[in-house]
C-alpha atoms as a PDB file:
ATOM      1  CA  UNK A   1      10.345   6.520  -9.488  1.00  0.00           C
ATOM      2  CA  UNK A   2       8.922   9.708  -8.217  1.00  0.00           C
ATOM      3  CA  UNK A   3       6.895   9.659  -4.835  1.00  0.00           C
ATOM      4  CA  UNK A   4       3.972  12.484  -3.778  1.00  0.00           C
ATOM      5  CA  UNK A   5       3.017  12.302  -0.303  1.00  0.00           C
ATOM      6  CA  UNK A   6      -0.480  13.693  -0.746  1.00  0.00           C
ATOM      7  CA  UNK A   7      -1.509  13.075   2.801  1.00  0.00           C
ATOM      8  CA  UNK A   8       0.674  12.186   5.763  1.00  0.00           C
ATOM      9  CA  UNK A   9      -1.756  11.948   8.928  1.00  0.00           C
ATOM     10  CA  UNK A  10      -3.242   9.236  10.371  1.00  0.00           C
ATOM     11  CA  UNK A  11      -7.241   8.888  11.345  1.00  0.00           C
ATOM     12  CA  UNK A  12      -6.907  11.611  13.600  1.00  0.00           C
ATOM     13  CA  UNK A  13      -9.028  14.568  14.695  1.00  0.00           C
ATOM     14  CA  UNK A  14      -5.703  16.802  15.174  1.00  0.00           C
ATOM     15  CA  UNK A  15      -3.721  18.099  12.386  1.00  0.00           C
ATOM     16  CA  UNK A  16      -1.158  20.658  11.332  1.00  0.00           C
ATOM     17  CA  UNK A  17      -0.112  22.636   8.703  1.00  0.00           C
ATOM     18  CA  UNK A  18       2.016  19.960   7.389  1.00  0.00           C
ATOM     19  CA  UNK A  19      -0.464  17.221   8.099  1.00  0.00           C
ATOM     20  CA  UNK A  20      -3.872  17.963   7.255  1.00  0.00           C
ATOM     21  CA  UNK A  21      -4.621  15.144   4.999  1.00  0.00           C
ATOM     22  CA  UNK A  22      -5.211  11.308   5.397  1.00  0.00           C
ATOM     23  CA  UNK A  23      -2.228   9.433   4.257  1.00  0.00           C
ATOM     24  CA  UNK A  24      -1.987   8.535   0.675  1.00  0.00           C
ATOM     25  CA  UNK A  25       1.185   8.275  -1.489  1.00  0.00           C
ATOM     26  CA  UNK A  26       1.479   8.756  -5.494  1.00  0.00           C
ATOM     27  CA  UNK A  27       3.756   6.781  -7.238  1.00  0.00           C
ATOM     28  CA  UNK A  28       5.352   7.701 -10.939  1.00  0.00           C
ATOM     29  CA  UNK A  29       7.195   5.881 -13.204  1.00  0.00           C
ATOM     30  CA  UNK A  30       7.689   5.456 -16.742  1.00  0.00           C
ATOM     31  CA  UNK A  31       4.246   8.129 -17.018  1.00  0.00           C
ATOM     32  CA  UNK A  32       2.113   5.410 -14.938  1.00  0.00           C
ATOM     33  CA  UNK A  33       0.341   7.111 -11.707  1.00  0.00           C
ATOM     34  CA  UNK A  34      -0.164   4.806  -8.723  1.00  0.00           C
ATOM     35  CA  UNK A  35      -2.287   6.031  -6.176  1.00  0.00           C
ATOM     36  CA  UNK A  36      -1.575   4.164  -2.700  1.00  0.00           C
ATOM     37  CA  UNK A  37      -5.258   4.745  -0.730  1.00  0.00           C
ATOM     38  CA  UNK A  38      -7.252   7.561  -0.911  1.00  0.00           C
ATOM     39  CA  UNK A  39      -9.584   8.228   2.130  1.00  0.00           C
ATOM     40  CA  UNK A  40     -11.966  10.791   3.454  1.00  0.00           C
ATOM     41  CA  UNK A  41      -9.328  13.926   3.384  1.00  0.00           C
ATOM     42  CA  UNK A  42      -8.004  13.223   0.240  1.00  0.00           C
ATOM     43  CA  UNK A  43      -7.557  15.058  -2.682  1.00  0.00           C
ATOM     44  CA  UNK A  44     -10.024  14.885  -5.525  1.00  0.00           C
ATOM     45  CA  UNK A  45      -9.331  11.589  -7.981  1.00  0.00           C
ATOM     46  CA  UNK A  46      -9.820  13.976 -10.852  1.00  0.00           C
ATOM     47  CA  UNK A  47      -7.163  15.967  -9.721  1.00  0.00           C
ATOM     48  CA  UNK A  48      -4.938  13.555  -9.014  1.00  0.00           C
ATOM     49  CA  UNK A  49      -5.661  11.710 -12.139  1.00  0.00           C
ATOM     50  CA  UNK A  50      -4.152   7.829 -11.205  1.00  0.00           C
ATOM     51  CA  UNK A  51      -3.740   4.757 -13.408  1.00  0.00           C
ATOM     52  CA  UNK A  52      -4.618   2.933 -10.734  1.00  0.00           C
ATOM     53  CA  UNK A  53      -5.355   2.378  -7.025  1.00  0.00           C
ATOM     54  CA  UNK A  54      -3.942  -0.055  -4.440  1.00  0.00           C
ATOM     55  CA  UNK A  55      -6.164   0.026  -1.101  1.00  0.00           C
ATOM     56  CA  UNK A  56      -4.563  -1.046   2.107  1.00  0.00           C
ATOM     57  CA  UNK A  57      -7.421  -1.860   4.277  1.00  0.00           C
ATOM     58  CA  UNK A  58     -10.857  -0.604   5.147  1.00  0.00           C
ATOM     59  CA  UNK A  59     -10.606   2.824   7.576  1.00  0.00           C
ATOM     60  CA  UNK A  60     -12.264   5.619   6.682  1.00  0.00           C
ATOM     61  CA  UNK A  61      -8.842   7.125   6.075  1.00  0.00           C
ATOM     62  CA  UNK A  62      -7.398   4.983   3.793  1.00  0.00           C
ATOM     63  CA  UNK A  63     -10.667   3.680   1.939  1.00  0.00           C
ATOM     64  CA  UNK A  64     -13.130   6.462   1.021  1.00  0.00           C
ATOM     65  CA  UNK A  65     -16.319   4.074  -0.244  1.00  0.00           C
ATOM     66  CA  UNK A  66     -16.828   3.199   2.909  1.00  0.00           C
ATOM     67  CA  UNK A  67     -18.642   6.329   3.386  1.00  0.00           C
ATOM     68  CA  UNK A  68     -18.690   7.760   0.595  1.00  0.00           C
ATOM     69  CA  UNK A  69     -18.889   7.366  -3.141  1.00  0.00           C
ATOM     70  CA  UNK A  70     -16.656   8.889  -5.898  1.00  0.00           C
ATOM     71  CA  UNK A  71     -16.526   9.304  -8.953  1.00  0.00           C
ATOM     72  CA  UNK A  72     -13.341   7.157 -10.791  1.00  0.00           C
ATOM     73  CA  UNK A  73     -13.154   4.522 -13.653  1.00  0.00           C
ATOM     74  CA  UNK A  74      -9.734   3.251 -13.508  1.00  0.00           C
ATOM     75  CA  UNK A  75      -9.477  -0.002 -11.435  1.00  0.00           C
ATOM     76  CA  UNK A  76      -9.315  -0.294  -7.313  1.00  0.00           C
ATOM     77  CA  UNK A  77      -6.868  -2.937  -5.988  1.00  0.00           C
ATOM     78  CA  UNK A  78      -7.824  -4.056  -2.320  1.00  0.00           C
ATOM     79  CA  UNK A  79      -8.585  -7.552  -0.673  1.00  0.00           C
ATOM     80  CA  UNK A  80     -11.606  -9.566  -0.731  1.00  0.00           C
ATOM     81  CA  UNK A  81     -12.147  -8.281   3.460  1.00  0.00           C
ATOM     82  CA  UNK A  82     -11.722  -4.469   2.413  1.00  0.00           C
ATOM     83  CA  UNK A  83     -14.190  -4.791  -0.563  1.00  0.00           C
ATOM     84  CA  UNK A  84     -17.066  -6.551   1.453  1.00  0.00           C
ATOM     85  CA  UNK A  85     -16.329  -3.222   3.737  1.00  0.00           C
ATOM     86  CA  UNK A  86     -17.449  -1.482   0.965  1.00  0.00           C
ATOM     87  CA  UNK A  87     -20.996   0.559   0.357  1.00  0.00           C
ATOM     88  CA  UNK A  88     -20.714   1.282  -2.995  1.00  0.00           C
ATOM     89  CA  UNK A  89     -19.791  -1.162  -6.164  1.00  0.00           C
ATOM     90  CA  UNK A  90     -16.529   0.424  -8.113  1.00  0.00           C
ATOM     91  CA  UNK A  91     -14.515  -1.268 -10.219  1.00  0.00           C
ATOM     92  CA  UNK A  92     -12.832  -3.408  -7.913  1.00  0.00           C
ATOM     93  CA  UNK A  93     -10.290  -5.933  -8.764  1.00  0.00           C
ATOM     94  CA  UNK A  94      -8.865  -8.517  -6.292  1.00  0.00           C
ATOM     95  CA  UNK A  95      -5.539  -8.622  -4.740  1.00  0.00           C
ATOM     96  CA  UNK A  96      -4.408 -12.533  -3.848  1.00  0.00           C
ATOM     97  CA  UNK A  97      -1.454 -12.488  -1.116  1.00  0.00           C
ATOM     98  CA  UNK A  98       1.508 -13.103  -1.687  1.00  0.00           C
ATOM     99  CA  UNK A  99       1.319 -13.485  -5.475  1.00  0.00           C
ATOM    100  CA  UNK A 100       3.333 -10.946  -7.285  1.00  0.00           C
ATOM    101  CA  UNK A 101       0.753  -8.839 -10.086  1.00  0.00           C
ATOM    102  CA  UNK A 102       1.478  -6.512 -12.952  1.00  0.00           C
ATOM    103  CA  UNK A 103       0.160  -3.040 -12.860  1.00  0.00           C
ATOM    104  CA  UNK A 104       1.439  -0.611 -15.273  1.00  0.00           C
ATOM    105  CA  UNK A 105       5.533  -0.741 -15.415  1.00  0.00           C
ATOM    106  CA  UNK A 106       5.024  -2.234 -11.399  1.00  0.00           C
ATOM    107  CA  UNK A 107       5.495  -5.397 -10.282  1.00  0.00           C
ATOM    108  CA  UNK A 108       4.035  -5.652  -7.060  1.00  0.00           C
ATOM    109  CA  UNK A 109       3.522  -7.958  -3.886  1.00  0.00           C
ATOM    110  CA  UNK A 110       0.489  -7.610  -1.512  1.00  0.00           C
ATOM    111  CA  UNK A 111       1.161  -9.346   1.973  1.00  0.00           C
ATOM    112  CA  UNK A 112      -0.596  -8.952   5.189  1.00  0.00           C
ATOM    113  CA  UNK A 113       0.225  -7.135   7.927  1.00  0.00           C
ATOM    114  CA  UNK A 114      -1.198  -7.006  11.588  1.00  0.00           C
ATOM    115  CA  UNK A 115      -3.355  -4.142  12.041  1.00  0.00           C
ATOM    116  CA  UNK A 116      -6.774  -4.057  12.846  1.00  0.00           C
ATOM    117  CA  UNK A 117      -9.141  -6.925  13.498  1.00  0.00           C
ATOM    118  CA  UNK A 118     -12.251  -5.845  11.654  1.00  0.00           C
ATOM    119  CA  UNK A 119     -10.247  -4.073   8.995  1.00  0.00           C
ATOM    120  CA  UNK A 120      -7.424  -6.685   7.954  1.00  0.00           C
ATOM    121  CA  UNK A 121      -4.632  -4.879   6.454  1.00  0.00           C
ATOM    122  CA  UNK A 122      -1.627  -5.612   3.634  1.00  0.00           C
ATOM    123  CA  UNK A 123       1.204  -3.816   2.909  1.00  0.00           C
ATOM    124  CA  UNK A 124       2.901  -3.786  -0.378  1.00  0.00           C
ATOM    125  CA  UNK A 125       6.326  -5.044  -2.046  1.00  0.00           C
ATOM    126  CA  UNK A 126       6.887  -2.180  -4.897  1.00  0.00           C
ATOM    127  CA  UNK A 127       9.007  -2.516  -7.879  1.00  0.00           C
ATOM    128  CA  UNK A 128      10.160  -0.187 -10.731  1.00  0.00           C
ATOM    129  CA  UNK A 129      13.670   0.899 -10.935  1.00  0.00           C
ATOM    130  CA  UNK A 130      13.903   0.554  -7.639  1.00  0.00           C
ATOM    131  CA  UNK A 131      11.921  -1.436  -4.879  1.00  0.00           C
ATOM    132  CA  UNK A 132       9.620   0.218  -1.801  1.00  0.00           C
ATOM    133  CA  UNK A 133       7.829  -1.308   0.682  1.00  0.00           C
ATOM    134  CA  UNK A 134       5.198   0.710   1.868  1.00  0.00           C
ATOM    135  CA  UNK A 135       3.555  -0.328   5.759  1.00  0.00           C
ATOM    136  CA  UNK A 136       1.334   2.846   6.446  1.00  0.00           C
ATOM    137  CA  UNK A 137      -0.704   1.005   8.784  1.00  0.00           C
ATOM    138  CA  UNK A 138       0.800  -2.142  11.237  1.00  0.00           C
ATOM    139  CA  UNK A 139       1.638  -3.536  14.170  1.00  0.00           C
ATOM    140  CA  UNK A 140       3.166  -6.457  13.190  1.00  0.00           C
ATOM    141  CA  UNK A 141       4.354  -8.023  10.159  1.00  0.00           C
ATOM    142  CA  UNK A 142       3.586 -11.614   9.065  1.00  0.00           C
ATOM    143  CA  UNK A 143       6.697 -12.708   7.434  1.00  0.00           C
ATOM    144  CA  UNK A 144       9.447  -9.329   7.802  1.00  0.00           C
ATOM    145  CA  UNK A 145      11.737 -11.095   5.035  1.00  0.00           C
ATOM    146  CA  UNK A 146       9.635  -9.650   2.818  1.00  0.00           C
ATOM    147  CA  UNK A 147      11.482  -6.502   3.252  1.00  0.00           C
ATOM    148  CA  UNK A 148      15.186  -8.293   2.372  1.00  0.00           C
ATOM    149  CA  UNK A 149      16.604  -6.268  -0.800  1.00  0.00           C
ATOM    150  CA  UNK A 150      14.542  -2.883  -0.372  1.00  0.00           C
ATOM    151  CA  UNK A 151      15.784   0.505  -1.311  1.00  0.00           C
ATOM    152  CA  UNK A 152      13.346   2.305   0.680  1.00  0.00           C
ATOM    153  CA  UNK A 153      10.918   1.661   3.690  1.00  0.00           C
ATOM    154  CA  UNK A 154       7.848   3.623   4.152  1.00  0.00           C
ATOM    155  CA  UNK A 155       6.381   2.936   7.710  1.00  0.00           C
ATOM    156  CA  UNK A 156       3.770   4.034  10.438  1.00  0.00           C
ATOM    157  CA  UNK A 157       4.362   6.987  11.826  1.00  0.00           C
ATOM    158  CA  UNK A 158       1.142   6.573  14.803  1.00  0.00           C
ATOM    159  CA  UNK A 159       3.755   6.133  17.756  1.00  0.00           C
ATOM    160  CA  UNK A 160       7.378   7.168  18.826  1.00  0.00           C
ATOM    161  CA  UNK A 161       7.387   6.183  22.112  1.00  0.00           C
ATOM    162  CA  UNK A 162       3.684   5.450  23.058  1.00  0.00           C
ATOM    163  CA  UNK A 163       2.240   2.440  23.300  1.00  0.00           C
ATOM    164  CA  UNK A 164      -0.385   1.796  21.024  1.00  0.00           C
ATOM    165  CA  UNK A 165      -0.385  -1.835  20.811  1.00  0.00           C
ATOM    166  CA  UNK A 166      -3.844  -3.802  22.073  1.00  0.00           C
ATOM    167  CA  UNK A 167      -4.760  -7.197  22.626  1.00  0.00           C
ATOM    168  CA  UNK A 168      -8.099  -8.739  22.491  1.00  0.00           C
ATOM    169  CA  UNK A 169      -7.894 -12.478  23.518  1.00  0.00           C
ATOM    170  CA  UNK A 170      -5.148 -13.913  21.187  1.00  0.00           C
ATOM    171  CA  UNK A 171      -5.381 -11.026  18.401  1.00  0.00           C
ATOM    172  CA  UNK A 172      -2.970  -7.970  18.436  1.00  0.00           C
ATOM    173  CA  UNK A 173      -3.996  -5.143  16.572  1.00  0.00           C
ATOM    174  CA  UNK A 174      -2.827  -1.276  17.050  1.00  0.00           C
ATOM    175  CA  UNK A 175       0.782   0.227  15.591  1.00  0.00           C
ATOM    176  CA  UNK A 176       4.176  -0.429  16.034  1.00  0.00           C
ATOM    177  CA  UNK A 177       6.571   2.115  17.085  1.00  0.00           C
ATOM    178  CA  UNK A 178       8.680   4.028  14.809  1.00  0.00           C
ATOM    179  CA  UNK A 179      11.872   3.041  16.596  1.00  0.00           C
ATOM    180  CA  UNK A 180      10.698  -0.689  16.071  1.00  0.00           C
ATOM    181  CA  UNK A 181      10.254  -0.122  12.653  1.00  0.00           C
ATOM    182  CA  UNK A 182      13.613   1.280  12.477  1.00  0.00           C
ATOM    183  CA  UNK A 183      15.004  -2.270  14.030  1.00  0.00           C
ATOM    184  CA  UNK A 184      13.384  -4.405  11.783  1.00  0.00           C
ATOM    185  CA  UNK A 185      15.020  -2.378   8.712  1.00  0.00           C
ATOM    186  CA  UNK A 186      18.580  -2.144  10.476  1.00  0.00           C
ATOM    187  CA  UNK A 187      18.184  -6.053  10.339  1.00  0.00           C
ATOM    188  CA  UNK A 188      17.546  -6.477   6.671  1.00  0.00           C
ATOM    189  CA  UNK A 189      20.269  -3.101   5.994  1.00  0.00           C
ATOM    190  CA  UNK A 190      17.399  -0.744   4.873  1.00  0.00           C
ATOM    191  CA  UNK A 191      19.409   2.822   4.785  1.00  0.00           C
ATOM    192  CA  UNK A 192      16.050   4.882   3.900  1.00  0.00           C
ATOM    193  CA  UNK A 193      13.519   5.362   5.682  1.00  0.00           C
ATOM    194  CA  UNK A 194      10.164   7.668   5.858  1.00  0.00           C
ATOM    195  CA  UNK A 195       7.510   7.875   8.057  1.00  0.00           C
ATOM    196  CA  UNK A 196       3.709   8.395   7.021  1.00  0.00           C
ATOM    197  CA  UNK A 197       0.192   8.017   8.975  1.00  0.00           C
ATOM    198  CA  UNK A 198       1.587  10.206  11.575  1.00  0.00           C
ATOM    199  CA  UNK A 199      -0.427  10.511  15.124  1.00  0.00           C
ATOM    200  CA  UNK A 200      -0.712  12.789  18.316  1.00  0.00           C
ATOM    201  CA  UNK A 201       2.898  12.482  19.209  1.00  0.00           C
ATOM    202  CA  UNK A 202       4.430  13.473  16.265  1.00  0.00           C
ATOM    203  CA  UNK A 203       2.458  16.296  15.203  1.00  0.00           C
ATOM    204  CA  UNK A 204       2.570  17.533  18.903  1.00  0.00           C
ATOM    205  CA  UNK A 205       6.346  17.513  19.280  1.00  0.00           C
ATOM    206  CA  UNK A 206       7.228  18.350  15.310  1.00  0.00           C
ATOM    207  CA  UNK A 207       9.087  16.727  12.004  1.00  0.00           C
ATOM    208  CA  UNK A 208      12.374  17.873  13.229  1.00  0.00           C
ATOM    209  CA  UNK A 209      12.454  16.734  16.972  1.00  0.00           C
ATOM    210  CA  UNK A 210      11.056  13.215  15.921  1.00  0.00           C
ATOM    211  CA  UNK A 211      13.163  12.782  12.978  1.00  0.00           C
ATOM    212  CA  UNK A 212      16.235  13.870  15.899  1.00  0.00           C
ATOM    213  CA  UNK A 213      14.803  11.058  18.403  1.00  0.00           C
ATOM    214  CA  UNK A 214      14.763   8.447  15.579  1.00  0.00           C
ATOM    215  CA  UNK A 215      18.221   9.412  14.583  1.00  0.00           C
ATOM    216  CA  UNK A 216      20.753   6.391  13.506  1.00  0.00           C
ATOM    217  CA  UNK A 217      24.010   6.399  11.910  1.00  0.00           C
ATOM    218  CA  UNK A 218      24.141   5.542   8.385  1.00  0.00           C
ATOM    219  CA  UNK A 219      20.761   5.403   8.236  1.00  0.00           C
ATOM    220  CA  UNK A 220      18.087   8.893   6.352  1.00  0.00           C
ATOM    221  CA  UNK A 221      15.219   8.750   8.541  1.00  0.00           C
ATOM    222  CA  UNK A 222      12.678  11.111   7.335  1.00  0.00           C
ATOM    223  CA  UNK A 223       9.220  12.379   8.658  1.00  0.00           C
ATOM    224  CA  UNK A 224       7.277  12.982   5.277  1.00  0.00           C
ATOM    225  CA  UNK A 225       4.617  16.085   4.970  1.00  0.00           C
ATOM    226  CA  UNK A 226       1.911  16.757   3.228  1.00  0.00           C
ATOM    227  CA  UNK A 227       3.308  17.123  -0.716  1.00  0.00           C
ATOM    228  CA  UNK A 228       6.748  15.893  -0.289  1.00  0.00           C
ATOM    229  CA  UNK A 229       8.166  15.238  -3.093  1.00  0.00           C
ATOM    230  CA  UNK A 230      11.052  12.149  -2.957  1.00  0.00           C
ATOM    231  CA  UNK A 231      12.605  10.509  -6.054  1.00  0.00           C
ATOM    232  CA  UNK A 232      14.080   7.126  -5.431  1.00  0.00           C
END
């Protein structure tokens, strides 16, 4: 499997160099392109050319139709809550939770993740020759089992050591911490890591001081940049 990181900032005004576009991740194998969201600053779909698209939930910088239309006649995989976000009609197909589904030589596993109350968000179980999960946008995950027997974890970047974590009445919503992230894969012995959907902190401070602070032993924590190139 070969992984693009096409965009590695989160909904953001600031950016850098590195990170100047909305987070989105390509996925290759066996000549089948995955496209993992595609927002506002994204790259042109007929440049990028994908099989297929997997939407994570409705923010302007993961989910472009909700502002604006374009052009693309492959299929759109989101949730029933992302596609009533929608403006436009596209060729959307449904994604049921926690039910496995075919797409190209993938097999993969939507499941929902804590996020954002208005937008509810997944994350996704990825299998080819290896497995992925990829959590670009959480606070908290439903059921983190779902990440036993993974050979890489892709995770929010938003926070290192800020808190951006909110409560309104019973409902969480906001983004875990890197270093929590980290936790949750030293419990299920996840040795790779990289971090996408990066915020203030981390473009403030730099790839190499954060990926320093997040430092483990025996684990390859990695801050990914804008087309990164990682084969798994």
């Amino acid at each position: 499997m070969k992984l693009t990181f096409l965009g590695t900032k989160g909904f953001i005004e600031e950016s850098s160099k590195k990170h100047k576009f909305h987070s989105s991740l390509l996925v290759k194998y066996k000549g089948f392109k995955l496209l993992i969201d595609h927002g506002l600053l994204s790259q042109k779909l007929n440049v990028i050319k994908p099989n297929a698209v997997l939407i994570t939930h409705g923010h302007p910088d993961t989910f472009k139709w909700l502002k604006e239309d374009e052009e693309y006649s492959g299929k759109i995989y989101l949730t029933r809550e992302t596609k009533k976000l929608s403006k436009y009609q596209k060729n959307f197909a449904i994604l049921e939770l926690n039910k496995w589904i075919k797409i190209g030589p993938f097999q993969i596993l939507p499941y929902r993740v804590v996020h954002s109350i208005n937008a509810p968000a997944v994350g996704f179980k990825i299998k080819g020759n290896k497995t992925l999960i990829y959590n670009s946008d959480l606070v908290v995950m439903k059921d983190k089992s779902v990440i036993r027997d993974v050979d890489l974890y892709i995770g929010d970047g938003s926070s290192l050591r800020g808190n951006l974590v909110r409560r309104k009445g019973n409902k969480l919503f906001g983004h875990a911490r890197m270093s929590t992230q980290v936790n949750w894969c030293k419990k299920y012995k996840i040795s790779k890591l990289i971090f996408t959907h990066l915020g203030k902190e981390a473009l403030r401070i730099g790839d190499k001081k954060v990926e320093q602070l997040l430092h483990q032993p025996g684990m390859e924590i990695t801050i990914a940049k804008d087309r990164m190139r990682y084969v798994l």
